[in-house]
Protein backbone atom coordinates (compact mmCIF):
# COMPACT_ATOMS: atom_id res chain seq x y z
CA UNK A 1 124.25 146.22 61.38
CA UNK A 2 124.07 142.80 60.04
CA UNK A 3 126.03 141.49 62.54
CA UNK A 4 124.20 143.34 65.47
CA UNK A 5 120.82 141.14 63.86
CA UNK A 6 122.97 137.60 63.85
CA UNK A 7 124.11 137.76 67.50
CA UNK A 8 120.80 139.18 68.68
CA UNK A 9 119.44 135.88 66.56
CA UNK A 10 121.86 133.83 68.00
CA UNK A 11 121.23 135.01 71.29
CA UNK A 12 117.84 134.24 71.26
CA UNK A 13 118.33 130.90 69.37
CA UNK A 14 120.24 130.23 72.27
CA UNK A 15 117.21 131.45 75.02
CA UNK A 16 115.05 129.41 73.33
CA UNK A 17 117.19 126.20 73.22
CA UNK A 18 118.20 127.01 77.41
CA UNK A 19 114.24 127.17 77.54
CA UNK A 20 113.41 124.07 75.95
CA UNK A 21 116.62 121.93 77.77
CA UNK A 22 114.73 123.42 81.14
CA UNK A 23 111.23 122.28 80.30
CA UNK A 24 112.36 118.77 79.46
CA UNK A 25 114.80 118.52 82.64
CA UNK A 26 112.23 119.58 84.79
CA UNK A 27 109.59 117.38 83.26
CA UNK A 28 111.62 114.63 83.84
CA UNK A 29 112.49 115.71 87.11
CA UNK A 30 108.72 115.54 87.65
CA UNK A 31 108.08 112.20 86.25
CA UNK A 32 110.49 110.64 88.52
CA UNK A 33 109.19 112.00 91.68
CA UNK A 34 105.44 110.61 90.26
CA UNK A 35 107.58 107.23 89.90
CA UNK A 36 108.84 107.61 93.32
CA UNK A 37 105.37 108.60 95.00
CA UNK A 38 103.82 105.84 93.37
CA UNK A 39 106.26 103.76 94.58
CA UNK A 40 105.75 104.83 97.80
CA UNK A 41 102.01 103.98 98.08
CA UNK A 42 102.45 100.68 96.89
CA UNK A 43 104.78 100.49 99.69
CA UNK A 44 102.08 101.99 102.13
CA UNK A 45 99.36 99.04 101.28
CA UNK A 46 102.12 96.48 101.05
CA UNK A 47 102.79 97.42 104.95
CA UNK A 48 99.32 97.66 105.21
CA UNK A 49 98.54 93.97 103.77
CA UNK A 50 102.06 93.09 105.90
CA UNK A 51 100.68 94.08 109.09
CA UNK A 52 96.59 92.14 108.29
CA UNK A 53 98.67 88.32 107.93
CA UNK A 54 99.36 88.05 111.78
CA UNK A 55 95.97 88.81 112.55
CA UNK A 56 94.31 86.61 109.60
CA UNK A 57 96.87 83.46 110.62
CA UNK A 58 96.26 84.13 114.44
CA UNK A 59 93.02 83.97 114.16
CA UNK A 60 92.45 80.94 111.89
CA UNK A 61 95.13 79.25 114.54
CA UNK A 62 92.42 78.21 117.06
CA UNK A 63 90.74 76.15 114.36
CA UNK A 64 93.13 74.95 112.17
CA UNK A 65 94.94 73.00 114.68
CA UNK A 66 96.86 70.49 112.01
CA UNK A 67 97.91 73.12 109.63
CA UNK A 68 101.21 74.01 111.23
CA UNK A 69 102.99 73.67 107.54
CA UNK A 70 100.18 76.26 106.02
CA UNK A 71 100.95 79.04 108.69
CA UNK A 72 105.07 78.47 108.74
CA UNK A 73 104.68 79.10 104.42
CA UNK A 74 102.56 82.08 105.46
CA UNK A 75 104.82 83.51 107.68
CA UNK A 76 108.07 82.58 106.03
CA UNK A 77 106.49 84.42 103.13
CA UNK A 78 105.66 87.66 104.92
CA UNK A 79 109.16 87.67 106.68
CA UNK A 80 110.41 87.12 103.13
CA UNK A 81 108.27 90.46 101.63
CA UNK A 82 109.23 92.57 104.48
CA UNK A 83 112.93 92.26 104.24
CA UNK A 84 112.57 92.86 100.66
CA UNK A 85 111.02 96.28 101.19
CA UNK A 86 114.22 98.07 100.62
CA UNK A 87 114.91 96.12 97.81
CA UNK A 88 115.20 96.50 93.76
CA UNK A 89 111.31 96.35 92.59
CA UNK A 90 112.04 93.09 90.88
CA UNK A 91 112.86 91.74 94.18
CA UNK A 92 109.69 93.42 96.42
CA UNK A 93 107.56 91.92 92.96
CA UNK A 94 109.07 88.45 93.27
CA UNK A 95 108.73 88.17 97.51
CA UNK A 96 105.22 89.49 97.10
CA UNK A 97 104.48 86.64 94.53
CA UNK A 98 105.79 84.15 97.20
CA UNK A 99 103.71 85.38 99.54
CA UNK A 100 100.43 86.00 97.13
CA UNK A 101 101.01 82.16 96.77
CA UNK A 102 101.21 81.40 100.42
CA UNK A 103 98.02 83.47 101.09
CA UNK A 104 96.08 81.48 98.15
CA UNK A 105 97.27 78.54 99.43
CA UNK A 106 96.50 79.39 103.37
CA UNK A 107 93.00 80.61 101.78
CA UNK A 108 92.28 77.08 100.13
CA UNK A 109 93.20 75.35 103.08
CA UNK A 110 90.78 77.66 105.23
CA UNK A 111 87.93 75.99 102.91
CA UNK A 112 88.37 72.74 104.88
CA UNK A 113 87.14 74.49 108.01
CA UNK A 114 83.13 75.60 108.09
CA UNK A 115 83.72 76.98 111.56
CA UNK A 116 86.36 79.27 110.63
CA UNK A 117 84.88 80.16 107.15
CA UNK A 118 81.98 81.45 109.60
CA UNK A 119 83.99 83.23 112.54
CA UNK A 120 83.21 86.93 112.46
CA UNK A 121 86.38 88.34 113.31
CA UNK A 122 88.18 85.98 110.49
CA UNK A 123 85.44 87.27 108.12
CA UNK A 124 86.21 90.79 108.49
CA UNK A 125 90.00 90.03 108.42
CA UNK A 126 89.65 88.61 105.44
CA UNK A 127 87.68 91.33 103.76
CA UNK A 128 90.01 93.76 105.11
CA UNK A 129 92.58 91.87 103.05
CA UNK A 130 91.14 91.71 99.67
CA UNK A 131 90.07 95.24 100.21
CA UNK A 132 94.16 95.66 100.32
CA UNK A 133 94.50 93.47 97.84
CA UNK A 134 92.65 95.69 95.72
CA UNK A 135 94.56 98.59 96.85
CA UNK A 136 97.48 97.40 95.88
CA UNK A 137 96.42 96.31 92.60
CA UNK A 138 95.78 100.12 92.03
CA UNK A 139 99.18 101.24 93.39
CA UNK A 140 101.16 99.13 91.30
CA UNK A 141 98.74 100.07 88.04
CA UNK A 142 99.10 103.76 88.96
CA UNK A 143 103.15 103.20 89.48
CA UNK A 144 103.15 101.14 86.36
CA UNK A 145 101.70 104.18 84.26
CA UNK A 146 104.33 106.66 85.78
CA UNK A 147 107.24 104.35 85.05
CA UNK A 148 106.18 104.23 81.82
CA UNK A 149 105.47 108.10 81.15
CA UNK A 150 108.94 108.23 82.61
CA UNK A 151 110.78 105.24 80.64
CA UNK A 152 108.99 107.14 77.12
CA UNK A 153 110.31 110.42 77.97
CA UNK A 154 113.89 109.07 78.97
CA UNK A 155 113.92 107.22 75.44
CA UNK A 156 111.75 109.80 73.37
CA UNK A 157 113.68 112.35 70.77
CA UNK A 158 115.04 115.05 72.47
CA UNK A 159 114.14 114.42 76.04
CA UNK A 160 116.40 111.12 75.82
CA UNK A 161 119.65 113.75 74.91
CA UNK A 162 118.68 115.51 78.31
CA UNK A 163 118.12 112.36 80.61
CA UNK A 164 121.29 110.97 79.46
CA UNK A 165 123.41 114.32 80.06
CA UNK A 166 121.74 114.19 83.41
CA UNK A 167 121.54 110.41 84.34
CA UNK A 168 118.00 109.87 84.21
CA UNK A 169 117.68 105.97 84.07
CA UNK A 170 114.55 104.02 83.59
CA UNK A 171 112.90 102.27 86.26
CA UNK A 172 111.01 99.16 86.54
CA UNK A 173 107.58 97.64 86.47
CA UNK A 174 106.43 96.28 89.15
CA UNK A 175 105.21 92.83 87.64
CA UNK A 176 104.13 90.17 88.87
CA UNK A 177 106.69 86.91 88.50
CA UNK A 178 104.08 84.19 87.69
CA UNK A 179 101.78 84.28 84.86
CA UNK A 180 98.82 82.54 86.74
CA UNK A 181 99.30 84.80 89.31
CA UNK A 182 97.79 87.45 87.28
CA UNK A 183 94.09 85.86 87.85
CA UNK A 184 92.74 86.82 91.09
CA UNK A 185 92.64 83.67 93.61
CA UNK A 186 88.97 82.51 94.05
CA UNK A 187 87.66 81.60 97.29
CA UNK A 188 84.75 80.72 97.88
CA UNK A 189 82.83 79.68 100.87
């Protein structure tokens, strides 16, 4: 009789523990696919802000006639963030500084031209890339709160038992490289 009670103890000791090791795989199972989603929409407006450049420089072309160094930097720097795409997020963080630096500087040259500053088509260009810019600053804080739900739950007590039978590994921020890139480049006009 007393036995009968230990193993049907045991047994559901050992429901409850299968339970629990379920719940916490699957949660992290969960968190990961938020890491990769948000991954994947910073990718979207990266594209996005990829694709606007061509159209921004092309434009400003016909009036900055002397600034052949400003649009090479510009481009270099988009070729740059593109072919880091399929990158490590360290590397897609560090191309997209380059070419955040490019685009400020491209920006602060486009000061020097009133014509261009009042073009229509450049004007809505360039709102259509802030607007991208802000999007993206939103991805990457969105991503940047699921890699960290996910990096806490990989090194939290038990859940860090779990991801290390199963290989969960943390992932990275997507930060940017330069501390004065984290202020917002002013332009004014």
């Amino acid at each position: 009789m007393i036995f009968g009670i230990f193993i049907v103890v045991l047994l559901l000791l050992a429901a409850l523990l299968f339970i629990a090791v379920v719940a916490i795989y699957n949660r992290l199972v969960a968190l990961r696919n938020r890491v990769k989603n948000a991954w994947s929409q910073i990718e979207v407006q990266l594209k996005r802000r990829h694709d606007l450049i061509p159209n921004l420089v092309e434009t400003a072309k016909g009036y900055m006639q002397h600034e052949r160094e400003t649009f090479i930097r510009v481009t270099e720097a988009r070729a740059k963030a593109m072919g880091a795409g399929s990158g490590s997020v360290k590397e897609v963080a560090q191309a997209e500084t380059g070419l955040s630096e490019a685009l400020t500087k491209f920006l602060l040259t486009v000061e020097n031209y009133p014509e261009l500053k009042a073009n229509e088509n450049f004007l809505r260009l360039q709102e259509e890339l802030t607007s991208t810019e802000n999007r993206i600053a939103y991805a990457r804080q969105a991503y940047n709160d699921d890699v960290m739900a996910l990096n806490n739950k990989i090194e939290m007590f038990p859940s860090n038992i779990i991801a290390g039978i199963f290989n969960f590994t943390k992932s990275d921020f997507f930060e940017l490289e330069d501390k004065g890139e984290r202020k917002a480049p002013q332009v004014k006009f």
